[in-house]
Protein backbone atom coordinates (compact mmCIF):
# COMPACT_ATOMS: atom_id res chain seq x y z
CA UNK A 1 18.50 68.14 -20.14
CA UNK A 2 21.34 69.41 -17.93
CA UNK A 3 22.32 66.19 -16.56
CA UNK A 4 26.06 65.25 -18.40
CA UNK A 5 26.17 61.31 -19.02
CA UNK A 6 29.03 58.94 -19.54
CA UNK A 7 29.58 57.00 -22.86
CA UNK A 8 28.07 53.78 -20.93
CA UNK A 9 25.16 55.77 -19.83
CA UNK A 10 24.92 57.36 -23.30
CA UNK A 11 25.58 53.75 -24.95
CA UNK A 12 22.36 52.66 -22.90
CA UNK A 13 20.06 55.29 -23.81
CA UNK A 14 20.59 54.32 -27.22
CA UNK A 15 20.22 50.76 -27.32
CA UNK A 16 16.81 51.53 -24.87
CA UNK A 17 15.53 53.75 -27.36
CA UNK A 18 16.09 51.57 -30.33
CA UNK A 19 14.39 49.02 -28.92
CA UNK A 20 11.51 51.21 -27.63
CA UNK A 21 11.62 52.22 -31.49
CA UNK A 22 11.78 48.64 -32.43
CA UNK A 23 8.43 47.53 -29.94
CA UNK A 24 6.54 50.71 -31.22
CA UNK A 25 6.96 49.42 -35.35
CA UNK A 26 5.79 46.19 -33.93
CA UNK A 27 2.32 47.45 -32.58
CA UNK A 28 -0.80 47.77 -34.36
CA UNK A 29 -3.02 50.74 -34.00
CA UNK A 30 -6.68 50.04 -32.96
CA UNK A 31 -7.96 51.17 -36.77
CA UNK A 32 -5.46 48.58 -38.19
CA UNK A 33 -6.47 45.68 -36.44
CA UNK A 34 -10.10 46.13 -36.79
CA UNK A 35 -9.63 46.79 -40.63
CA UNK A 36 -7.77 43.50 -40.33
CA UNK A 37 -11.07 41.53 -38.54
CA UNK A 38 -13.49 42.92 -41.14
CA UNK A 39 -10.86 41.84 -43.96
CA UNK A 40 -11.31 38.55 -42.62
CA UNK A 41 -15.16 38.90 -42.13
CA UNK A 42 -14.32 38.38 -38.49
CA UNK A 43 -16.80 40.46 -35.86
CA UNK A 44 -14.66 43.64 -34.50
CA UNK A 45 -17.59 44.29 -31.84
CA UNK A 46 -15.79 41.09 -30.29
CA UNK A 47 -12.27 42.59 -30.14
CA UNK A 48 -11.92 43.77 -26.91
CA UNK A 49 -13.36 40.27 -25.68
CA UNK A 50 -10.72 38.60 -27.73
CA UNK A 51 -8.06 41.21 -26.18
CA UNK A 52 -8.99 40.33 -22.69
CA UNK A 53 -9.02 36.81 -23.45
CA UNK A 54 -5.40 37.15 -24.92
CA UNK A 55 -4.74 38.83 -21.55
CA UNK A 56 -5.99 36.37 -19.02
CA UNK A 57 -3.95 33.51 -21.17
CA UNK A 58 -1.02 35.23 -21.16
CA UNK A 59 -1.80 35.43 -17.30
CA UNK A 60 -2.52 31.79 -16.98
CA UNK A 61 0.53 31.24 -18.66
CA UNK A 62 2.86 32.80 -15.77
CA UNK A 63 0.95 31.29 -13.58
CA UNK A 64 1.64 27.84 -14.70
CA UNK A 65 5.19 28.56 -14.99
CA UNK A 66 5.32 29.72 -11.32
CA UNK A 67 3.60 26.49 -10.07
CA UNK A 68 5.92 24.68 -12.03
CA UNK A 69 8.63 26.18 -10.05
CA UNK A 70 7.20 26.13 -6.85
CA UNK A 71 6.08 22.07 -7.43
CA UNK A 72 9.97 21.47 -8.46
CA UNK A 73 10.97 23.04 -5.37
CA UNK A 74 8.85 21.41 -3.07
CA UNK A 75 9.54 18.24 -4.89
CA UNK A 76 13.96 19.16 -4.21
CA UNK A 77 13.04 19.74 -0.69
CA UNK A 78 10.92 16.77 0.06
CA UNK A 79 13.68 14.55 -1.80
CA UNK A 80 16.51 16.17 0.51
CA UNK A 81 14.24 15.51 3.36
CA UNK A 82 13.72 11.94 2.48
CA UNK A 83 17.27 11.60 1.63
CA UNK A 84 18.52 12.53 4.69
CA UNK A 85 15.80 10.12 6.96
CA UNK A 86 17.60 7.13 4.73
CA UNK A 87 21.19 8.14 5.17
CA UNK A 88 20.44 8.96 9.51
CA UNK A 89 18.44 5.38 9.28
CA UNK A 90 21.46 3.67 7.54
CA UNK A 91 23.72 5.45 10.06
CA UNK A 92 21.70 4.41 13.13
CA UNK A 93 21.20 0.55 11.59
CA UNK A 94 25.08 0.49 10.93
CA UNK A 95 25.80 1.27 14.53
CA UNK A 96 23.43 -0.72 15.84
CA UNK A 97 24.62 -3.57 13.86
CA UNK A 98 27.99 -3.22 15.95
CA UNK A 99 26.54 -3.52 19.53
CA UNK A 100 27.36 -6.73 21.12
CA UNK A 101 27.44 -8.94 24.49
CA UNK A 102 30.64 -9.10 26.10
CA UNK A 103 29.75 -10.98 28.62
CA UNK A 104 26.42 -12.28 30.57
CA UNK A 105 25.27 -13.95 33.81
CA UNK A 106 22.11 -15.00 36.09
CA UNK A 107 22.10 -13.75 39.60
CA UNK A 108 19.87 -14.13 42.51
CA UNK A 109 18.32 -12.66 45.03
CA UNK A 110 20.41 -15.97 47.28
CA UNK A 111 23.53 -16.04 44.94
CA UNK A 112 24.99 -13.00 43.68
CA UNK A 113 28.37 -14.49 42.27
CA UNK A 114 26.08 -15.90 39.67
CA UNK A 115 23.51 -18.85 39.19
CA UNK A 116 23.02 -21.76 37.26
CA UNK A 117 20.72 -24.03 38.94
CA UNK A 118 17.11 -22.03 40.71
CA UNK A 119 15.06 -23.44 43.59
CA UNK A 120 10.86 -22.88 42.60
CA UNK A 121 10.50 -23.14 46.22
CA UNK A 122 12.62 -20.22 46.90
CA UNK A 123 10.59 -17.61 45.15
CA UNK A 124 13.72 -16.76 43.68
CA UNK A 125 14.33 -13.26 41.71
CA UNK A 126 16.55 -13.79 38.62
CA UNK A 127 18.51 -11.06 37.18
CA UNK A 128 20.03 -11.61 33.84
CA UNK A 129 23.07 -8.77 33.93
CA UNK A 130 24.78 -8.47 30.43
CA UNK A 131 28.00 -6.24 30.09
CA UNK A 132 27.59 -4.39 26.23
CA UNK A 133 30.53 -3.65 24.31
CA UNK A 134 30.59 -1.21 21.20
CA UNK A 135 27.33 0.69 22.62
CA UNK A 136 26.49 4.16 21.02
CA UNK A 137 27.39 6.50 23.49
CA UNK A 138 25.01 9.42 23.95
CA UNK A 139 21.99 7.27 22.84
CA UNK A 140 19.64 5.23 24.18
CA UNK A 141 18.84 1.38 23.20
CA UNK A 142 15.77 -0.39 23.06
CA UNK A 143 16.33 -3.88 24.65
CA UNK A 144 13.66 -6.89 25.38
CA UNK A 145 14.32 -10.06 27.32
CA UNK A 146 12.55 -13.01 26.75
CA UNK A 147 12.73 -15.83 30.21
CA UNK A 148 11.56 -19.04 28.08
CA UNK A 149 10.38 -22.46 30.04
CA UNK A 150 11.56 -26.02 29.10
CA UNK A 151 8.44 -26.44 26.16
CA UNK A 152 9.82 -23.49 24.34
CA UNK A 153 7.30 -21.10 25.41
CA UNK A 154 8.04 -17.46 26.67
CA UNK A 155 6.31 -16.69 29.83
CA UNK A 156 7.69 -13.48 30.52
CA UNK A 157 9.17 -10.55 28.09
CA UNK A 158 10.75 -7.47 29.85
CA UNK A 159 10.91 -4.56 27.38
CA UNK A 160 12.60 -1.34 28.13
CA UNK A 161 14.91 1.60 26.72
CA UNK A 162 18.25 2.27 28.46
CA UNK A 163 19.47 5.65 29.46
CA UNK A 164 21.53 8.09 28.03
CA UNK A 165 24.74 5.63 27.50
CA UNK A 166 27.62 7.27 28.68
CA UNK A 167 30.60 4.58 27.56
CA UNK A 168 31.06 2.32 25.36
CA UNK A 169 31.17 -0.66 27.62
CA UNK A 170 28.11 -0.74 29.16
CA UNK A 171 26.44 -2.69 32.19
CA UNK A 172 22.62 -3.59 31.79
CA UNK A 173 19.79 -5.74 33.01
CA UNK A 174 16.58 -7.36 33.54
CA UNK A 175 14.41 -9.51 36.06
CA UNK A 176 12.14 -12.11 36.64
CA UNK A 177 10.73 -13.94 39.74
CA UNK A 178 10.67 -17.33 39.49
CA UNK A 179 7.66 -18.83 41.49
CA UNK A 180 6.57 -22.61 43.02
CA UNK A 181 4.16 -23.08 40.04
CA UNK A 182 7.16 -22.45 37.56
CA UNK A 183 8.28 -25.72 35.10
CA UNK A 184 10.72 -28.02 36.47
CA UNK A 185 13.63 -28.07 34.05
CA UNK A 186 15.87 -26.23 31.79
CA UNK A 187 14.91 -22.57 30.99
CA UNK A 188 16.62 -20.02 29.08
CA UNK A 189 16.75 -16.40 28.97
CA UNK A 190 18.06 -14.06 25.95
CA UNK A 191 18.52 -10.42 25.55
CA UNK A 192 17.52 -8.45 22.41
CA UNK A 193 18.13 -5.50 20.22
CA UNK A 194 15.06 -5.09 18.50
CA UNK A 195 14.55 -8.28 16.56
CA UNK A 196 18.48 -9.38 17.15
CA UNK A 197 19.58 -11.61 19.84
CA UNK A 198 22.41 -10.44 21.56
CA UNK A 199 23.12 -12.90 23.85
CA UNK A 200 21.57 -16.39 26.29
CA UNK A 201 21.66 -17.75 29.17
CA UNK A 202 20.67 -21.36 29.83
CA UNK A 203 19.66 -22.42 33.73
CA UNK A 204 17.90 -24.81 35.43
CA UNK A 205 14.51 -24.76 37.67
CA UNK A 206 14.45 -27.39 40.08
């Protein structure tokens, strides 16, 4: 060998070769091990069966410990996933929570400063305008009206998703045509976010 080594590198060599040495003492030669089996009145003609089944456990065995690894990881990354749905859903729920009314009114189609009392006879067009205040801006919100007739009932449900919301204060609406079969008396409308009134109007049909 013409190659000159270091210390480290001769260090190395050493230690590899001792434990080369140390493998070697360890192993049994083919003779040995089969004088072992008939010592024991064991079959040898089944030790390279035995051998091979040694192998393929051995195998097994790696294999297990990969899956194990691989399961744990997928099992990390579906709890980081999950995680992070809750915390965005707790986030979204939190603003939410904070949207309000600011203030509300009925107009018509006749009276645009705003309405409390409605003529059947005038096919009138209601629009229930409500002015938002602490709306997420850059989001959109899912809002519902419900136009309810003196027995409590709700005859007509708008439902509808804003667009992109651009303030914070923030103007929004919905409609409903009151007819000459409608109930005489006192109606009320409300505006919702999701299952959360935000705010009600009371008029009257006459």
């Amino acid at each position: 060998m013409s190659k000159r080594l270091t210390q480290e590198q001769l260090n190395q060599i050493i230690a590899e070769t001792q434990r080369i040495q140390t493998l070697r003492e360890k192993e049994i030669e083919p003779e040995q091990v089969k004088q072992i089996l008939e010592e024991l009145n064991l079959p040898v003609e089944l030790l390279d069966e035995a051998i091979m089944q040694v192998e393929r456990r051995k195998v097994l065995e790696i294999q297990k410990r990969r899956n194990k690894l691989i399961i744990g990881a997928i099992a990390a990354s579906l709890t980081l996933v999950i995680g992070s749905g809750i915390f965005i859903s707790q986030q979204r729920n939190a603003i939410l929570a904070g949207v309000t009314a600011q203030s509300d009114r009925i107009i018509t189609n006749r009276n645009l400063e705003g309405a409390v009392t409605v003529s059947r006879q005038n096919n009138s067009e209601l629009t229930y305008r409500v002015t938002l205040q602490n709306a997420p801006v850059g989001q959109q919100l899912d809002l519902s009206c419900n136009w309810i007739d003196p027995s409590g009932q709700i005859v007509k449900q708008n439902s509808y998703q804003t667009r992109n919301i651009t303030t914070s204060i923030w103007n929004t609406q919905c409609r409903y045509s009151i007819d000459p079969g409608a109930a005489i008396g006192k109606w009320k409308v409300e505006m919702l976010l999701g299952s959360r009134v935000l705010s009600d109007e009371v008029f009257e049909v006459q």
